[in-house]
N, C-alpha and C. Protein backbone atom coordinates (compact mmCIF):
# COMPACT_ATOMS: atom_id res chain seq x y z
N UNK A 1 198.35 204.10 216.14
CA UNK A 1 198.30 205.00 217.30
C UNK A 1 197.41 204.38 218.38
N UNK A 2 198.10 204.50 219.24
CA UNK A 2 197.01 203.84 220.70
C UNK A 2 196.82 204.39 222.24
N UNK A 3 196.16 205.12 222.66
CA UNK A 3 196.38 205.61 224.15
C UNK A 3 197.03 205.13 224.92
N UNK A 4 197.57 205.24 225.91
CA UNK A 4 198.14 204.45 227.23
C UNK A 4 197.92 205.61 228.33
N UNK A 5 197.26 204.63 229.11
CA UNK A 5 196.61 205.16 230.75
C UNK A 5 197.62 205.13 231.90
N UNK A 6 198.16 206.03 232.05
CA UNK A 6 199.65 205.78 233.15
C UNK A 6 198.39 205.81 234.84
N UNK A 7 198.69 204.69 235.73
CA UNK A 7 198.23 204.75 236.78
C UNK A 7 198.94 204.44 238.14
N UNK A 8 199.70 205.30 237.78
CA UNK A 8 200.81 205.44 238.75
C UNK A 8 200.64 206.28 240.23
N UNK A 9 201.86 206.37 240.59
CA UNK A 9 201.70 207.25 241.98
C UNK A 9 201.22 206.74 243.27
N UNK A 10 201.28 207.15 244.41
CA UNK A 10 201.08 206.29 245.82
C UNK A 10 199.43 206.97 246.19
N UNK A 11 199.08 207.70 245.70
CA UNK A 11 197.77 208.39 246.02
C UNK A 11 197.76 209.02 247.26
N UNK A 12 199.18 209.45 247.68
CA UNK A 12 198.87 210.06 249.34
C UNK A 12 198.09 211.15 249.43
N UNK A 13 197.74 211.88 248.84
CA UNK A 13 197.01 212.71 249.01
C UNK A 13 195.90 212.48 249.14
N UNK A 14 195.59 211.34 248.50
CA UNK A 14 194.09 210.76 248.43
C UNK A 14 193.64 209.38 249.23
N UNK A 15 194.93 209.78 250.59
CA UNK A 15 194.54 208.58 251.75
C UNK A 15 194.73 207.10 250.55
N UNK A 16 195.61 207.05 249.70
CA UNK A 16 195.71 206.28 249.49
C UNK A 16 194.89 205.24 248.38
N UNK A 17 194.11 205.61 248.72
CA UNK A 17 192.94 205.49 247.54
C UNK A 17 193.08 205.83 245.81
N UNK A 18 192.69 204.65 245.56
CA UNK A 18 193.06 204.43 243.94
C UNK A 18 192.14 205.72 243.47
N UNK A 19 192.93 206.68 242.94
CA UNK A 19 192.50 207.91 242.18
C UNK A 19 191.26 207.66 240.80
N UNK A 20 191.71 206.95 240.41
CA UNK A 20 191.10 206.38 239.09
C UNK A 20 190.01 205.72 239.47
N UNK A 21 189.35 205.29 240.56
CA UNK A 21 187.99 204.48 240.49
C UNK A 21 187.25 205.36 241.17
N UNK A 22 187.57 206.49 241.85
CA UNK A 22 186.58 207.56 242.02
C UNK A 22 185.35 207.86 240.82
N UNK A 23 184.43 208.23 241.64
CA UNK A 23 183.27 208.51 240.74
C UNK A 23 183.35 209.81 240.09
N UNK A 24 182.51 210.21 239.19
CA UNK A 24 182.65 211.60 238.70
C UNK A 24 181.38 211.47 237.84
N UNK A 25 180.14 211.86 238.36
CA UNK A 25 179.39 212.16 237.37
C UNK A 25 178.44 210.63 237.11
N UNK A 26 178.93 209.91 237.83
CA UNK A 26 178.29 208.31 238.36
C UNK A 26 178.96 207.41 237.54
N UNK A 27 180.28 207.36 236.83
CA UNK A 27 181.11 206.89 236.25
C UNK A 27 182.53 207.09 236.91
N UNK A 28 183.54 206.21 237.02
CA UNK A 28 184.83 206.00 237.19
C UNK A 28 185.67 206.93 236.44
N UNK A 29 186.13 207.27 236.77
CA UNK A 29 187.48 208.39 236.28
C UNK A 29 188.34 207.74 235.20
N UNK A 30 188.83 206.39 235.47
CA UNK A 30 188.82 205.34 234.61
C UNK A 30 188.30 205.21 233.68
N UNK A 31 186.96 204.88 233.26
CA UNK A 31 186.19 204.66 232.20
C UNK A 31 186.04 205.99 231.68
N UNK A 32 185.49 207.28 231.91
CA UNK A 32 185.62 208.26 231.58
C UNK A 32 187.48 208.50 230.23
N UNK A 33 188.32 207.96 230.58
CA UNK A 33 189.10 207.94 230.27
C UNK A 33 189.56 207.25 229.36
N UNK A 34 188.88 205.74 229.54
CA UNK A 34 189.20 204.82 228.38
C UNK A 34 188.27 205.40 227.17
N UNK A 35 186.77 205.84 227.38
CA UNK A 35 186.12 205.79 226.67
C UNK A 35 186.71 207.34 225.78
N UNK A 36 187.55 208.08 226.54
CA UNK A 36 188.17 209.35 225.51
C UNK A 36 189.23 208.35 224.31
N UNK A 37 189.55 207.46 224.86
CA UNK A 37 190.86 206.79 224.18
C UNK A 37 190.70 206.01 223.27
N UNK A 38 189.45 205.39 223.27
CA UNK A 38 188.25 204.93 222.50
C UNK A 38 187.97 205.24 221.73
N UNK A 39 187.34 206.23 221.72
CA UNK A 39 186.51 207.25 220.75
C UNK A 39 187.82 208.37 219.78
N UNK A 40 188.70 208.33 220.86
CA UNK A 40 189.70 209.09 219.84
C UNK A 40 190.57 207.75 219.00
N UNK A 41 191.01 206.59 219.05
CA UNK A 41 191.88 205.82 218.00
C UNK A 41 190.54 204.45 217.81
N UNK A 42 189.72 204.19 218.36
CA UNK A 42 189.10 203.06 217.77
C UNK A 42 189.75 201.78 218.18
N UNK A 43 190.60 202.04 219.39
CA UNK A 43 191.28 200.74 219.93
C UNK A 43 191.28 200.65 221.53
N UNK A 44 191.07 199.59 222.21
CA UNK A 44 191.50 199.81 223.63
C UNK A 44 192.33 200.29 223.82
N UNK A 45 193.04 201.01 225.33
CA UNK A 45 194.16 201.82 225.32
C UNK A 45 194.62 200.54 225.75
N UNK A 46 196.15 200.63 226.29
CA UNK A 46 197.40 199.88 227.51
C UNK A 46 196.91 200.90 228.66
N UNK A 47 196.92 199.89 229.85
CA UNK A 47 196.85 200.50 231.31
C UNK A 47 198.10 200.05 231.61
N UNK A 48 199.07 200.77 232.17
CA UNK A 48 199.89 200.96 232.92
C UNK A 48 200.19 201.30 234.53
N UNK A 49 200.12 199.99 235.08
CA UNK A 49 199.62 200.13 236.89
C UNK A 49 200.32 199.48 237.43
N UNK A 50 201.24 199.64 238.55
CA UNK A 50 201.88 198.95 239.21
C UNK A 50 201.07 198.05 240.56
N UNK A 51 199.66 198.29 240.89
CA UNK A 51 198.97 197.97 241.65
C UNK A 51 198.35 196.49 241.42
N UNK A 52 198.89 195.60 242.62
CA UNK A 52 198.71 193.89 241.72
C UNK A 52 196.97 193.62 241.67
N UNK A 53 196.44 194.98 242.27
CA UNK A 53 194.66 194.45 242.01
C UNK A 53 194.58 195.34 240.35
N UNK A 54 195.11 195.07 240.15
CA UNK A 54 195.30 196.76 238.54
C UNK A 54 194.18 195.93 237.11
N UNK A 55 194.55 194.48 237.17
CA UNK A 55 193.68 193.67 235.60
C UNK A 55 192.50 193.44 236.63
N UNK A 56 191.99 193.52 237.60
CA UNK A 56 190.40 193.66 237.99
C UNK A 56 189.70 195.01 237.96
N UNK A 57 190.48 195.91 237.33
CA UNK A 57 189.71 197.24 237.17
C UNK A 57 188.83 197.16 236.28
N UNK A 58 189.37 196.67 234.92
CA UNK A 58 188.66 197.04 234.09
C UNK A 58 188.60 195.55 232.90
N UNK A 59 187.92 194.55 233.27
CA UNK A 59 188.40 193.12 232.45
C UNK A 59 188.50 193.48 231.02
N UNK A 60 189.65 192.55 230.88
CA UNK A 60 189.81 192.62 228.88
C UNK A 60 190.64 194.00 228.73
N UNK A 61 191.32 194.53 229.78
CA UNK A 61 191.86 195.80 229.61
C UNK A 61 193.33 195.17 229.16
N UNK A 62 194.20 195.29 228.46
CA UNK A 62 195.98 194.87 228.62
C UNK A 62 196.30 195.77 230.07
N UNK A 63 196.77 195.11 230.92
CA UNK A 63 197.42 195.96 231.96
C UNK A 63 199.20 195.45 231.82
N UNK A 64 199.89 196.44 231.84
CA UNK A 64 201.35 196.10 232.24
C UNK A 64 201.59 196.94 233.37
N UNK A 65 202.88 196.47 234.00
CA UNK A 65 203.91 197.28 235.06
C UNK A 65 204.58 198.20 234.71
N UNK A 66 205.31 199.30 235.28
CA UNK A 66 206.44 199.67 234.75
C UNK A 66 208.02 198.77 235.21
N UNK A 67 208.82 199.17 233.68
CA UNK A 67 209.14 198.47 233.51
C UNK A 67 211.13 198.55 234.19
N UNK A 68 210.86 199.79 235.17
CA UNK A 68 211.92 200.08 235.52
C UNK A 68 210.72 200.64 236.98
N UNK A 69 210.23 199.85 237.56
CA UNK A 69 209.82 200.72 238.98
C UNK A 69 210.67 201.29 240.26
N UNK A 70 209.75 202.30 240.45
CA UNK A 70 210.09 203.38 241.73
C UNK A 70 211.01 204.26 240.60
N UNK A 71 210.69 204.43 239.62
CA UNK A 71 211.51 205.76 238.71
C UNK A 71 210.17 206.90 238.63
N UNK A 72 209.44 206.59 239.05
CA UNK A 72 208.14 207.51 239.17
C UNK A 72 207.87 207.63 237.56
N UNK A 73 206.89 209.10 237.36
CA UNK A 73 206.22 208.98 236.12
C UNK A 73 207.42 208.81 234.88
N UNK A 74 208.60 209.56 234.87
CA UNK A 74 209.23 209.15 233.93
C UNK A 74 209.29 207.88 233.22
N UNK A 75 209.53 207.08 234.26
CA UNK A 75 209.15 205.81 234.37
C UNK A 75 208.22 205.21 233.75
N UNK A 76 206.93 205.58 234.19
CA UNK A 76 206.17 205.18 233.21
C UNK A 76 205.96 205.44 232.22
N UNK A 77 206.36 206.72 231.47
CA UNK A 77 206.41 207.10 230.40
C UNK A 77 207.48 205.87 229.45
N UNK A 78 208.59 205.88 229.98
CA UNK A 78 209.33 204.83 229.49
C UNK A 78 208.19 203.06 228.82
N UNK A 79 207.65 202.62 230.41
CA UNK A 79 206.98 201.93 229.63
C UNK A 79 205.96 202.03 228.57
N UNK A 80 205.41 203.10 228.52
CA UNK A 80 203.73 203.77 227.48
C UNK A 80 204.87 203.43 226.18
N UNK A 81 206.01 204.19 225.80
CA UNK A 81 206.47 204.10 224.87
C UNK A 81 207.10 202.63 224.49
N UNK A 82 207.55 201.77 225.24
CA UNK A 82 207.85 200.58 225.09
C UNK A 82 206.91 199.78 224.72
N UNK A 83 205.89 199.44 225.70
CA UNK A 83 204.94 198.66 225.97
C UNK A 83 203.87 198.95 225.03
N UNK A 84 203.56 200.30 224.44
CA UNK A 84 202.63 200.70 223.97
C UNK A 84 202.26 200.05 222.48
N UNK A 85 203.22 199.60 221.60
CA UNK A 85 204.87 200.54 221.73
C UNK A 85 204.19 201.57 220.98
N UNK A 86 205.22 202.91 221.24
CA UNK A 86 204.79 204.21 220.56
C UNK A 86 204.86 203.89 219.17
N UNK A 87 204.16 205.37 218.52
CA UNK A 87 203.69 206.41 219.07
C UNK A 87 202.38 205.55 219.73
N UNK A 88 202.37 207.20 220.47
CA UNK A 88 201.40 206.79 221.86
C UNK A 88 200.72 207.97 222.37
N UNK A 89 199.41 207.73 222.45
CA UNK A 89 199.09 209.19 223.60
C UNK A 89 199.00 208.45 224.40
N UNK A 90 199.35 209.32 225.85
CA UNK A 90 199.62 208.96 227.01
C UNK A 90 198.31 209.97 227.98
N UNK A 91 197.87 209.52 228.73
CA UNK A 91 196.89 210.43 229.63
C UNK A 91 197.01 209.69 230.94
N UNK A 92 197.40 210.47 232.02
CA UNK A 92 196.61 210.07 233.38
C UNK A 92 195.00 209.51 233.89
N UNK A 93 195.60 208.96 234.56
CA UNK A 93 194.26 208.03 234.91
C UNK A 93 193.27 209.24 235.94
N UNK A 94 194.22 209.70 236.29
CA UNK A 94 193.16 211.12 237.21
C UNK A 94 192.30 211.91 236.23
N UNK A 95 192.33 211.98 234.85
CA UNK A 95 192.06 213.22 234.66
C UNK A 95 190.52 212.97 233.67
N UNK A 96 189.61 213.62 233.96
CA UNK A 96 188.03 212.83 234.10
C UNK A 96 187.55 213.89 232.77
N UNK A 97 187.94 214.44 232.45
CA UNK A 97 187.30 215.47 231.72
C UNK A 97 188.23 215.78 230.00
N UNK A 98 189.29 214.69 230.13
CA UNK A 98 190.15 214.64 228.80
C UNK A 98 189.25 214.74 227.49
N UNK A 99 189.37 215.19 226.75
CA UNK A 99 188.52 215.65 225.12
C UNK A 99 188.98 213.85 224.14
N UNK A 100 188.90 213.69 223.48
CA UNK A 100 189.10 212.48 222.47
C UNK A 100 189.57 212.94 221.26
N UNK A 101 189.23 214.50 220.98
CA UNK A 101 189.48 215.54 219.66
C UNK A 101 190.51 216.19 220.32
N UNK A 102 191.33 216.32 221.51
CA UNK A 102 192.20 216.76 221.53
C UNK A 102 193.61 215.71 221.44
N UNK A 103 193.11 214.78 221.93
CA UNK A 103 193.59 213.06 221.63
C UNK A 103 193.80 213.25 220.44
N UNK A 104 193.14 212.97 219.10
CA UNK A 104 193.79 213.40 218.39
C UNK A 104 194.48 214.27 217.86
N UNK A 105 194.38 215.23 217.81
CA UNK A 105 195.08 216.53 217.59
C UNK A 105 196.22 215.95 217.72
N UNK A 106 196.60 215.65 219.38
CA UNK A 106 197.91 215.54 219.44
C UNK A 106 198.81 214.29 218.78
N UNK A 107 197.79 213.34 218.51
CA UNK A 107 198.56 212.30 217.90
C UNK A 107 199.01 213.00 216.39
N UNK A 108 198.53 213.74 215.79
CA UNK A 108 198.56 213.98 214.41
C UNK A 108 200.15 215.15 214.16
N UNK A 109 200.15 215.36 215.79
CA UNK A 109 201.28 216.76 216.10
C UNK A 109 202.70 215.57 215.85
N UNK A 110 202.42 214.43 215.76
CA UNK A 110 203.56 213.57 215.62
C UNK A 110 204.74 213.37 214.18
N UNK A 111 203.28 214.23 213.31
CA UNK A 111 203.70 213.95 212.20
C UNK A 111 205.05 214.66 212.09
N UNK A 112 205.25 215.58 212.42
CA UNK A 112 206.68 216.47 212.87
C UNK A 112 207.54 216.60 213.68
N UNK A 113 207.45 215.44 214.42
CA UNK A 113 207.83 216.08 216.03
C UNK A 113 207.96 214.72 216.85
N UNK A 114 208.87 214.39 217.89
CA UNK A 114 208.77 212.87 218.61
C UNK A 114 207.98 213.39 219.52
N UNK A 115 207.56 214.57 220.67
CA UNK A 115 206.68 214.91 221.32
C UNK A 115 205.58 215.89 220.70
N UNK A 116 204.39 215.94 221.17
CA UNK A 116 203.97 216.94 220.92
C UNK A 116 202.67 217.01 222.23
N UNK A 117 202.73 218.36 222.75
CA UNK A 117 202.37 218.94 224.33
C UNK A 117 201.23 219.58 224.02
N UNK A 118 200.46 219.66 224.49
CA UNK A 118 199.36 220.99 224.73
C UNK A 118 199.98 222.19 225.69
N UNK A 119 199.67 223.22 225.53
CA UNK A 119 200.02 224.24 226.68
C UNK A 119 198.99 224.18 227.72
N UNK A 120 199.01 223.94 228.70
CA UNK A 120 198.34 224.29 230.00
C UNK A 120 198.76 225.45 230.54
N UNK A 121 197.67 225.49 231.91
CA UNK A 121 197.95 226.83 232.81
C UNK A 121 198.76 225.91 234.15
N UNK A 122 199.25 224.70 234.00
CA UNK A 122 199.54 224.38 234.95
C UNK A 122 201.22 224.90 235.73
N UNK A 123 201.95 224.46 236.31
CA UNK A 123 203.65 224.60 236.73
C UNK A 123 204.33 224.68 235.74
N UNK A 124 203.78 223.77 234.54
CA UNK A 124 205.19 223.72 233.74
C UNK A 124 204.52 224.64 232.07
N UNK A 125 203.37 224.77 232.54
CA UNK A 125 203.38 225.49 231.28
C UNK A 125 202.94 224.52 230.23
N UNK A 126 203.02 223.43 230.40
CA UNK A 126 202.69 222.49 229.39
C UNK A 126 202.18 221.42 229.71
N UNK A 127 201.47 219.99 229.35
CA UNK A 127 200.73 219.23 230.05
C UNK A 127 201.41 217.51 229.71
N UNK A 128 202.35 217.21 230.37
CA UNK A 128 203.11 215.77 229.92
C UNK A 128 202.51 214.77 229.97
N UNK A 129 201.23 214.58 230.46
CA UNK A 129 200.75 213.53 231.29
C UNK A 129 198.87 213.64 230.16
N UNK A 130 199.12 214.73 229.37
CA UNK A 130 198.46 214.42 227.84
C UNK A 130 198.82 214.86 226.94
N UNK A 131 200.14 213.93 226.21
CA UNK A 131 200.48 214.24 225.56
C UNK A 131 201.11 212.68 224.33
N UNK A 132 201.65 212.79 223.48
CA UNK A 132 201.68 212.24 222.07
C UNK A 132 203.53 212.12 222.71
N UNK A 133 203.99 210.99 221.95
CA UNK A 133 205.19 210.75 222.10
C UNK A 133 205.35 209.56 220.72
N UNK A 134 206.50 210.00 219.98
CA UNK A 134 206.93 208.95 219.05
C UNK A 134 207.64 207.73 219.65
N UNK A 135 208.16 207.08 218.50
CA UNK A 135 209.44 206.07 219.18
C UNK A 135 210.78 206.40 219.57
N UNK A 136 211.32 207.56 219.00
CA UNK A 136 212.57 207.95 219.66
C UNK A 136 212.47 208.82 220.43
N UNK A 137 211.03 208.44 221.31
CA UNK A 137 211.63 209.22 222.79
C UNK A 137 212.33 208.44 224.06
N UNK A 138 211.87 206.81 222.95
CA UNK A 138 212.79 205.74 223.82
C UNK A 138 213.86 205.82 224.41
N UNK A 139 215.15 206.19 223.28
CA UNK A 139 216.54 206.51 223.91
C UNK A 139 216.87 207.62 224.80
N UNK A 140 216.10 208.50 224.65
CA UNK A 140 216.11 209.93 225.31
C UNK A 140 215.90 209.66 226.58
N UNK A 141 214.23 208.87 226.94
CA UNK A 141 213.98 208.98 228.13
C UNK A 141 214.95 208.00 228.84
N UNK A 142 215.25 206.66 228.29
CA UNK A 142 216.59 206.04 229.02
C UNK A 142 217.66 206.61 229.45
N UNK A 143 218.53 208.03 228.52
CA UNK A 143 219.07 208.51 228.65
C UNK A 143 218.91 209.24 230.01
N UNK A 144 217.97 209.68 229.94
CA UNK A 144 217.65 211.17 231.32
C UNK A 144 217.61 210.04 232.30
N UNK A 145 216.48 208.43 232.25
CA UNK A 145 216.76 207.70 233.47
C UNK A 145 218.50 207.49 234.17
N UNK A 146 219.26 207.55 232.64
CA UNK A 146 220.69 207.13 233.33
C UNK A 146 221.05 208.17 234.54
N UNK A 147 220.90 209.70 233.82
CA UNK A 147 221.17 210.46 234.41
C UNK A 147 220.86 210.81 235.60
N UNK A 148 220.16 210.26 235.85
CA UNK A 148 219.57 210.39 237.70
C UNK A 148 218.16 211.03 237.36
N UNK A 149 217.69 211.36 236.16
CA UNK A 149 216.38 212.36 235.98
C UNK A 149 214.98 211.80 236.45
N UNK A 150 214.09 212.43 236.92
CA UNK A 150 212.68 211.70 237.01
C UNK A 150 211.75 212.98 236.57
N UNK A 151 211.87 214.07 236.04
CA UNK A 151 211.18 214.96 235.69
C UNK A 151 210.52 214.57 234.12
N UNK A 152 209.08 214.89 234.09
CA UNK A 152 208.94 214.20 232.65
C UNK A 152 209.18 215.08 231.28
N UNK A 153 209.81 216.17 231.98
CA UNK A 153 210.32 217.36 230.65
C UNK A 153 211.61 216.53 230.82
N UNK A 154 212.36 215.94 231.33
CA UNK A 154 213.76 216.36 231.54
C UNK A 154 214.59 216.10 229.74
N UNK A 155 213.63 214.98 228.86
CA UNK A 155 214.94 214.86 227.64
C UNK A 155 213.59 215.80 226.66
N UNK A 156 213.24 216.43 226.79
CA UNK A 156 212.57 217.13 225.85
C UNK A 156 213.51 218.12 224.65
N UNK A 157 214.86 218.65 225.55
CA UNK A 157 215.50 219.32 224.74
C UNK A 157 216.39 218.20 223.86
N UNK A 158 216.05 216.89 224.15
CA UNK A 158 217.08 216.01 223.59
C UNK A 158 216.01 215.48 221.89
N UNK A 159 215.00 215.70 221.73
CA UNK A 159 214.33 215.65 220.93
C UNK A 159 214.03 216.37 220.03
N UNK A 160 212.88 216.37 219.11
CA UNK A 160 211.93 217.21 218.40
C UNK A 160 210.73 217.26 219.40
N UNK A 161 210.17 218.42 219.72
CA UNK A 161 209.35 218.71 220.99
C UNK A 161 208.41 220.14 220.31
N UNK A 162 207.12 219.82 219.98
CA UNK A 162 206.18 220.73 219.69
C UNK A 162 205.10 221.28 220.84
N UNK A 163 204.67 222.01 220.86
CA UNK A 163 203.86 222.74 221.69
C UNK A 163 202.14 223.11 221.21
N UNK A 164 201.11 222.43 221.26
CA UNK A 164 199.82 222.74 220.57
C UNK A 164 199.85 223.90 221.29
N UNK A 165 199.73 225.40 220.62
CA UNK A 165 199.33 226.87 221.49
C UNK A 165 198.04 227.01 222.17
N UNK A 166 198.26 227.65 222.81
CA UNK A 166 196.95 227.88 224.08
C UNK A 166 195.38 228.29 223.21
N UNK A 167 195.62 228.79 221.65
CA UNK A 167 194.15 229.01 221.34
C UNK A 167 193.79 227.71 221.10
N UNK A 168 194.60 227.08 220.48
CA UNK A 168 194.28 225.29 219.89
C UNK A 168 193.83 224.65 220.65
N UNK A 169 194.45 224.74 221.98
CA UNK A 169 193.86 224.22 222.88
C UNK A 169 192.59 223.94 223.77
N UNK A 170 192.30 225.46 223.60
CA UNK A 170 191.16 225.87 224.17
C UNK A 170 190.23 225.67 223.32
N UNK A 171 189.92 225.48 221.68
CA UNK A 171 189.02 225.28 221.28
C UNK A 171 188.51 223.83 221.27
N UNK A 172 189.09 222.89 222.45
CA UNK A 172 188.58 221.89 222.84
C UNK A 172 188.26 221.59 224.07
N UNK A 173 188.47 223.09 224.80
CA UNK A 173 187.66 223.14 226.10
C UNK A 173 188.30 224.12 227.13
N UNK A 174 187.63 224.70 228.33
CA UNK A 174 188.74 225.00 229.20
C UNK A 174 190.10 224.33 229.58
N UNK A 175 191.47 225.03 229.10
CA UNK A 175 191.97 223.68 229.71
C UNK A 175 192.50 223.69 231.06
N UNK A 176 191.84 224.80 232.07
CA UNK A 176 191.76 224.37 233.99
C UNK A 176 190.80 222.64 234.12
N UNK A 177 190.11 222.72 233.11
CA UNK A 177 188.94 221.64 232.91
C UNK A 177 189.72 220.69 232.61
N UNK A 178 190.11 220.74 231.09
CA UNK A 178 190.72 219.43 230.61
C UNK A 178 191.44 218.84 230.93
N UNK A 179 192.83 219.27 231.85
CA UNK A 179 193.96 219.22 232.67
C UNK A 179 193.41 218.97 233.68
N UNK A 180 191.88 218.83 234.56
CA UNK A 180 192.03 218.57 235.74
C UNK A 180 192.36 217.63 236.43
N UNK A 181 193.70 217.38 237.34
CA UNK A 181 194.00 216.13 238.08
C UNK A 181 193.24 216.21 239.02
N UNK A 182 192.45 214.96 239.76
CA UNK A 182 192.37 214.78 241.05
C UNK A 182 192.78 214.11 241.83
N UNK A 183 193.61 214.63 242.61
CA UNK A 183 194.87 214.36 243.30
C UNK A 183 194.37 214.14 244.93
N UNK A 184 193.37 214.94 245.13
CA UNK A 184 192.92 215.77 246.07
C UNK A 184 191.42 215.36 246.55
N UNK A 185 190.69 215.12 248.05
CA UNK A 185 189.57 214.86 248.25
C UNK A 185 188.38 216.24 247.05
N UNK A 186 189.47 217.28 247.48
CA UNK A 186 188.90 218.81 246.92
C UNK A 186 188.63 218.98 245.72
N UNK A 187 189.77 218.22 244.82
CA UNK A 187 189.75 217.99 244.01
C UNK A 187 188.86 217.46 242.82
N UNK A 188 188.04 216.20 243.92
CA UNK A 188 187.45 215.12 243.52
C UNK A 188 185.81 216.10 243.34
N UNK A 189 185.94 216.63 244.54
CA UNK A 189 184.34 217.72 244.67
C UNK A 189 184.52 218.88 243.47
N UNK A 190 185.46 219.29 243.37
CA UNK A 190 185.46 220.20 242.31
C UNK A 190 184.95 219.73 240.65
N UNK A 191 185.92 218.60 240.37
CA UNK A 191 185.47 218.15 239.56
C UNK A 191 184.23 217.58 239.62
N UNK A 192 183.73 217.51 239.97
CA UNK A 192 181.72 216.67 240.41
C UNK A 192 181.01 217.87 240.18
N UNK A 193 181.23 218.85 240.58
CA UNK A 193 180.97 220.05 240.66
C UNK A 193 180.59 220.71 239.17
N UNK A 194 181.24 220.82 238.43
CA UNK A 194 182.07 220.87 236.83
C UNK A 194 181.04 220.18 235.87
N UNK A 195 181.01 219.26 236.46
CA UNK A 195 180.50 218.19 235.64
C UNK A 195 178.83 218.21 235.59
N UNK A 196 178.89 218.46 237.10
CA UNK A 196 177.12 218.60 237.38
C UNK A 196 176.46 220.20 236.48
N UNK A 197 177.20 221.15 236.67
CA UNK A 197 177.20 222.56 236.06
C UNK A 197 176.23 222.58 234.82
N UNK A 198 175.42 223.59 234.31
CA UNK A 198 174.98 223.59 233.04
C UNK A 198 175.83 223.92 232.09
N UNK A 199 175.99 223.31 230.87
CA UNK A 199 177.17 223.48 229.38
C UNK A 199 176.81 224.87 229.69
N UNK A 200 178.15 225.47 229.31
CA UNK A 200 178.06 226.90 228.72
C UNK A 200 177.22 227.23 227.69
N UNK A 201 176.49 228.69 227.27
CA UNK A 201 175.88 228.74 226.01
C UNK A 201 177.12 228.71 224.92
């Protein structure tokens, strides 16, 4: 089992600016991230970046491309599972506050299942972008690429697809918290914000 860091996307929201080397807490969003991926399998993750400054982020990191670009995240999902090669947890490079115990969890949700999701409070109800994927989500997601698809649910019904429930979830943190992307300058303050906060009792 091995993480893979998808670092994708044009960052328009964020003027462009590489999302992932933002600070948070006087650490990189990045490292924050490897070190969840770390601590949850005991191996470096795969970075996945289409950005040709991408192997000076982090030296000694494996960086690859995707391997079908401008298919957006599907896309990269395709490579995490190729490149990775799966199984694989997969996490965004935005997201600063990922657990390492929920990292596993979900790798272990594999044992049954070619996906397995956390529930979020986000759009879809579920969180793709941390989540566990076997090896036959290979053909699937090729499949949905044939189809014109770029949604990262789109072959989920073409699989075995589990759901960690919202208490499971939460007993590894808020997950408005754990799920937080920063996408967003607002974003970026919120999370700083979060971070600076005293632990709950």
């Amino acid at each position: 089992m091995r993480g893979v860091i998808l670092a994708g996307g044009a960052a328009s929201r964020f003027g462009g600016a590489p999302k992932g080397l933002q600070e948070v807490g006087g650490r990189r969003i990045l490292d924050r991230v490897i070190a969840a991926c770390m601590a949850a399998f005991d191996t470096p993750p795969l970075l996945v970046a289409g950005d040709p400054q991408a192997s000076a982020w982090q030296p000694g990191l494996e960086v690859v491309p995707d391997l079908l670009p401008g298919h957006g995240p599907l896309g990269g999902l395709l490579t995490a599972v190729v490149r990775g090669p799966a199984p694989v947890v997969v996490v965004a490079w935005d997201m600063p506050f990922v657990s390492a115990r929920l990292l596993r969890r979900l790798a272990d949700g594999l044992h049954e299942a070619d996906v397995c999701l956390p529930a979020s409070p986000g759009r879809r109800s579920v969180e793709p972008l941390c989540a566990a994927y076997g090896p036959g989500c290979e053909p699937a997601i090729r499949a949905a690429l044939d189809r014109g698809e770029r949604q990262l649910v789109a072959f989920h019904h073409t699989v075995r697809t589990t759901i960690l429930p919202w208490h499971e979830v939460a007993a590894f943190g808020d997950p408005s918290t754990l799920f937080l992307n920063v996408n967003t300058p607002d974003d970026l303050e919120r999370a700083r914000l979060i971070d600076a906060a005293p632990p709950s009792p």
